[in-house]
Protein backbone atom coordinates (compact mmCIF):
# COMPACT_ATOMS: atom_id res chain seq x y z
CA UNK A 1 -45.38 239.44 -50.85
CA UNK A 2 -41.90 238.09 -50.28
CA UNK A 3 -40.79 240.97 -47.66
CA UNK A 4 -43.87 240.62 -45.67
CA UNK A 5 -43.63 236.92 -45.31
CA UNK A 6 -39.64 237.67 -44.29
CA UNK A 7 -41.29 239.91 -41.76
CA UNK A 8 -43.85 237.44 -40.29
CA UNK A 9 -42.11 233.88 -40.79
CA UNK A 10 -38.81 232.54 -40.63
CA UNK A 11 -37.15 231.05 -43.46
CA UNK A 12 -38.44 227.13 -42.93
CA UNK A 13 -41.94 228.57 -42.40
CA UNK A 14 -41.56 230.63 -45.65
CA UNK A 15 -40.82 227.30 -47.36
CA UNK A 16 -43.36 225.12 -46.22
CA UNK A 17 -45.86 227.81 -46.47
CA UNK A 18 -45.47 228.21 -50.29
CA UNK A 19 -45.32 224.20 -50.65
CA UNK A 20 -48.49 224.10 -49.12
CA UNK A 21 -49.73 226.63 -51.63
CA UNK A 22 -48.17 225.42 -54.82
CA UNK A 23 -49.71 222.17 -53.78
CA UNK A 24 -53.36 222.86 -53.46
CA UNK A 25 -52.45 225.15 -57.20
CA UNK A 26 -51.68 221.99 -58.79
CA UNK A 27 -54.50 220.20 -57.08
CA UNK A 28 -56.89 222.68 -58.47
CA UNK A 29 -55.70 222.38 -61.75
CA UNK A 30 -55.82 219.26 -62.09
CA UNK A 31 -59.02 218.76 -60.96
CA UNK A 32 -60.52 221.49 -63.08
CA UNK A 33 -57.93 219.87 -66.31
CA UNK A 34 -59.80 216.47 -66.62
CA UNK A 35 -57.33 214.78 -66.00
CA UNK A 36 -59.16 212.68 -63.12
CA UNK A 37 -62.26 211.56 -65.52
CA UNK A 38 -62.55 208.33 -64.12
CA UNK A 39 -65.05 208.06 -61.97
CA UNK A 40 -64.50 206.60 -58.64
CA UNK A 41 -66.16 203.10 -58.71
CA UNK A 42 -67.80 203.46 -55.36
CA UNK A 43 -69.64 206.57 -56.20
CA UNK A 44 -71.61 204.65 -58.75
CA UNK A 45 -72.57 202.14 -55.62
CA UNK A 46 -73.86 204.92 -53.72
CA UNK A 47 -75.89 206.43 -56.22
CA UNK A 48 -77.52 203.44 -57.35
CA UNK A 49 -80.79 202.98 -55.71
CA UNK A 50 -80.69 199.38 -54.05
CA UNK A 51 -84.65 197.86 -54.62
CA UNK A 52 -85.29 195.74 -51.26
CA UNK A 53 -86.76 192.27 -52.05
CA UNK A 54 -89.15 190.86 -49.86
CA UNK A 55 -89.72 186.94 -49.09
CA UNK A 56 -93.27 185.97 -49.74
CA UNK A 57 -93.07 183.21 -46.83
CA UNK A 58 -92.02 186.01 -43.74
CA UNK A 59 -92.99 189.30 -45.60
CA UNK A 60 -95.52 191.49 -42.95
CA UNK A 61 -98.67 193.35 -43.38
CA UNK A 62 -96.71 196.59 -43.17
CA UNK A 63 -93.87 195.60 -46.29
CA UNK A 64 -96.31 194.71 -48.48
CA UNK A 65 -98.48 198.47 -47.97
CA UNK A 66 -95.33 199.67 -49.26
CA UNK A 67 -95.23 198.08 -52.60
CA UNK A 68 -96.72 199.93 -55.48
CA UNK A 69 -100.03 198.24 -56.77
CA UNK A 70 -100.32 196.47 -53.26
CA UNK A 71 -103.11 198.51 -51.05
CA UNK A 72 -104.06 197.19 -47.65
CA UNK A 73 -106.98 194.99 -48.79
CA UNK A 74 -104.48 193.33 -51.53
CA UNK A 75 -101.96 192.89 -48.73
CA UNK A 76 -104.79 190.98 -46.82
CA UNK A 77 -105.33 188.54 -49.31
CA UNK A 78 -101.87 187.78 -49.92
CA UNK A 79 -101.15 187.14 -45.89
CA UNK A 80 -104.72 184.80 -46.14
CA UNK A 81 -103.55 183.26 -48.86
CA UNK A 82 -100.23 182.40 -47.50
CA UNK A 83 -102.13 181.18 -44.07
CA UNK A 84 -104.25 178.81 -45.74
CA UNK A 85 -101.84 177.60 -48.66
CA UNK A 86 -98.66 178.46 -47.92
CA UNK A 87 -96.50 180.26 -51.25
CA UNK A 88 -94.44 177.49 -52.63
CA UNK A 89 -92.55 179.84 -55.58
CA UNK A 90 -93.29 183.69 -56.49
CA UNK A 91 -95.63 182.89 -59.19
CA UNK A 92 -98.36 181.68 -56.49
CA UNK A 93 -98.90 185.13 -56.13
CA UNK A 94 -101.27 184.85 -59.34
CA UNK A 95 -103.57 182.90 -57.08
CA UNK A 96 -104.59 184.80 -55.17
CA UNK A 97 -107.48 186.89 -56.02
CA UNK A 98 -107.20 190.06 -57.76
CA UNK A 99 -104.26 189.53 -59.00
CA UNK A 100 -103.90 188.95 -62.26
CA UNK A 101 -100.64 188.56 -64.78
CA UNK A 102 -100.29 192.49 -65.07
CA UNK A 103 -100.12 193.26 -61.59
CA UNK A 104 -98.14 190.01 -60.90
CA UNK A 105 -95.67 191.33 -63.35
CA UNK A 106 -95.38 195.14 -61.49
CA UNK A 107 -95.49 193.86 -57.69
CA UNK A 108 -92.98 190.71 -58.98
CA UNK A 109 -89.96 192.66 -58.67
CA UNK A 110 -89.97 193.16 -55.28
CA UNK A 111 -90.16 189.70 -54.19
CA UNK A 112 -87.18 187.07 -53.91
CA UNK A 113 -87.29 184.57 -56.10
CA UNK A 114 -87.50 180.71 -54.58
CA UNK A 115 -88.79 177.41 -55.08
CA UNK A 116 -89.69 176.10 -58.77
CA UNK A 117 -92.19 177.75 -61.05
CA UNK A 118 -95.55 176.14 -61.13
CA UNK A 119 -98.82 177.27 -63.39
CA UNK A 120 -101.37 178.76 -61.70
CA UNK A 121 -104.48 177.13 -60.30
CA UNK A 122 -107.76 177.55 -58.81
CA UNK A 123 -106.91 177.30 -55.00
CA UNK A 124 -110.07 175.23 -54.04
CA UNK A 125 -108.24 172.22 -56.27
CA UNK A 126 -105.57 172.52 -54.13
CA UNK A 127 -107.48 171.35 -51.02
CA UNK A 128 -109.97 168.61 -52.25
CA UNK A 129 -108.45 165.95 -53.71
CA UNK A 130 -112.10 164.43 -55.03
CA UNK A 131 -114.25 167.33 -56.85
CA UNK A 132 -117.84 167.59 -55.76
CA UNK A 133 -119.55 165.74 -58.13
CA UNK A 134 -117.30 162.62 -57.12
CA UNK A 135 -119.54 159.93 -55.62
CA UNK A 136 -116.45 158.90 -53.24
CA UNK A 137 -116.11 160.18 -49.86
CA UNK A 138 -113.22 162.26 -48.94
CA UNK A 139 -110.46 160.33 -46.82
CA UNK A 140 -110.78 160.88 -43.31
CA UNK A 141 -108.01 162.33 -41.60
CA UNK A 142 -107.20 161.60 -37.58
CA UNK A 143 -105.79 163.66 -36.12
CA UNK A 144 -103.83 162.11 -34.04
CA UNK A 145 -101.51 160.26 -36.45
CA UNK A 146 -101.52 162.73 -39.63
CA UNK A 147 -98.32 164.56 -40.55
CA UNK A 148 -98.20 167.84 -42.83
CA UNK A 149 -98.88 166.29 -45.86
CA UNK A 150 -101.75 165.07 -44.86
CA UNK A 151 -103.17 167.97 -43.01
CA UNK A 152 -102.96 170.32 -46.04
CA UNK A 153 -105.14 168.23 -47.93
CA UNK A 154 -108.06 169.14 -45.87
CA UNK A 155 -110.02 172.26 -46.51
CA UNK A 156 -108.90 175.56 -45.71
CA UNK A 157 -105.66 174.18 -43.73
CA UNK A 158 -102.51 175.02 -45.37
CA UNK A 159 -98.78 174.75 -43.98
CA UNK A 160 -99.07 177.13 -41.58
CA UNK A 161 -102.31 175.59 -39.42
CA UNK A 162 -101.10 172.30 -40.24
CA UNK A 163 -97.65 173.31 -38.30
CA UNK A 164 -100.09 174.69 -35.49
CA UNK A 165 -102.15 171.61 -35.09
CA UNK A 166 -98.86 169.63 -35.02
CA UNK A 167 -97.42 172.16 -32.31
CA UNK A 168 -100.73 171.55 -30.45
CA UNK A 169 -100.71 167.54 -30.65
CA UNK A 170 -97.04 167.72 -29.85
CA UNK A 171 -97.73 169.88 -26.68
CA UNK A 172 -100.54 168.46 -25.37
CA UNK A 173 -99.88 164.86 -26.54
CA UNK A 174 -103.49 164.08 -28.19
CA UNK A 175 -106.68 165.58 -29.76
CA UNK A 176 -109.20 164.06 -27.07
CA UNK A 177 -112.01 164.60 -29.92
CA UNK A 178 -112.05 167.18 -32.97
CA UNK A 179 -113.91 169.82 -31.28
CA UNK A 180 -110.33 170.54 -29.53
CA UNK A 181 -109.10 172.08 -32.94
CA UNK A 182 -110.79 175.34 -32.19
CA UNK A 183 -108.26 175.58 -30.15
CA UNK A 184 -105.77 176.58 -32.63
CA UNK A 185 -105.28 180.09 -33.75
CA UNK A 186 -106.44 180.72 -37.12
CA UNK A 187 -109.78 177.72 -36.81
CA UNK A 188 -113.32 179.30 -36.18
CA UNK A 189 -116.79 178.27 -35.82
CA UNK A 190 -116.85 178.32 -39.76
CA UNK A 191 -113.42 176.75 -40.83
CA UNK A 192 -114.10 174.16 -38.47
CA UNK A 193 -117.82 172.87 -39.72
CA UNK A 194 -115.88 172.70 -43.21
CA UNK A 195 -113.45 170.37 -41.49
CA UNK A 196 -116.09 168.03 -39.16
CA UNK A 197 -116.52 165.46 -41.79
CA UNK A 198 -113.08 164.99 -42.91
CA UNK A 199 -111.63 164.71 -39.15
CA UNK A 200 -111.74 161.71 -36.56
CA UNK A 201 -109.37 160.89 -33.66
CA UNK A 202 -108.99 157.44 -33.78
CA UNK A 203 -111.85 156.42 -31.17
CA UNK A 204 -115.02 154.25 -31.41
CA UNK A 205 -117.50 157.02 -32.17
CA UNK A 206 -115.51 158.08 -34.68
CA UNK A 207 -114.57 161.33 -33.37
């Protein structure tokens, strides 16, 4: 081998030619020795398989279809849920209906954690503040002068109506009578006869 590299290369060639060689030998064997056992801490990065966590208050139609145990129908209760109530920790998710404390503890996991933990309740107590069998009439809101706090206290309006009435008094500068709440995205013909006796604008007639 040593004559036909004398016929083919010169002398410096020759040398760097066989460093090159003895080089990737010793590479090889150590490799193939052990000698490099420790792993190289990014590969375990790589391989790990990063869960994505989802935030209850912006998460879409679409994420939620994508978590296990969450089918479109379950993903429409959630988002109605979160319209009319608003989630206030991850454990409101046992709220809403269907889900109960074995699917909250499978579909859990992909949601980020926030707020503090509070038990679960029956989402109807969490809009009337006097039950039915109360002989005291509900307070009347006006609309015109309530802030959030009070707005969620009437039935079937949760933080994120409430912030749309608000936007609407704010743009348009006052309700001119009740009627103008169907106005607002998310109100109907049957969310808003729920509302009629609990609303008033300030005037005479009481609307």
């Amino acid at each position: 081998m040593k004559k036909i590299l004398q016929n083919f290369l010169t002398k410096s060639e020759q040398g760097v030619l066989l460093f090159l060689i003895s080089f990737a030998l010793i590479g090889a064997v150590v490799k193939y020795s052990g000698f490099l056992a420790e792993e190289d801490p990014i590969l375990p990065e790589i391989k790990e398989d990063h869960q994505i966590l989802y935030d209850l208050r912006t998460v879409t139609q679409k994420e939620l279809v994508l978590i296990k145990g969450i089918g479109e129908k379950r993903a429409a209760d959630i988002l109605a849920y979160r319209d009319q109530f608003g989630f206030n920790c991850r454990e409101d998710l046992l709220n809403v209906k269907g889900i109960g404390q074995a699917t909250f503890e499978k579909i859990s996991l992909f949601f980020l954690e926030f707020g503090g933990v509070t038990p679960p309740t029956d989402p109807a107590s969490r809009v009337f503040s006097k039950t039915e069998s109360s002989s005291e009439p509900a307070r009347i809101v006006n609309l015109n002068r309530a802030g959030m706090d009070e707005l969620v206290t009437l039935p079937g309006i949760g933080p994120a109506k409430a912030e749309r009435i608000l936007a609407y008094r704010n743009a348009k500068g006052r309700f001119e009578n009740i009627e103008e709440l169907k106005n607002i995205k998310g109100i109907g013909e049957k969310t808003f006869e729920k509302l009629r006796p609990f609303l008033t604008t300030g005037g005479t007639d009481g609307q």
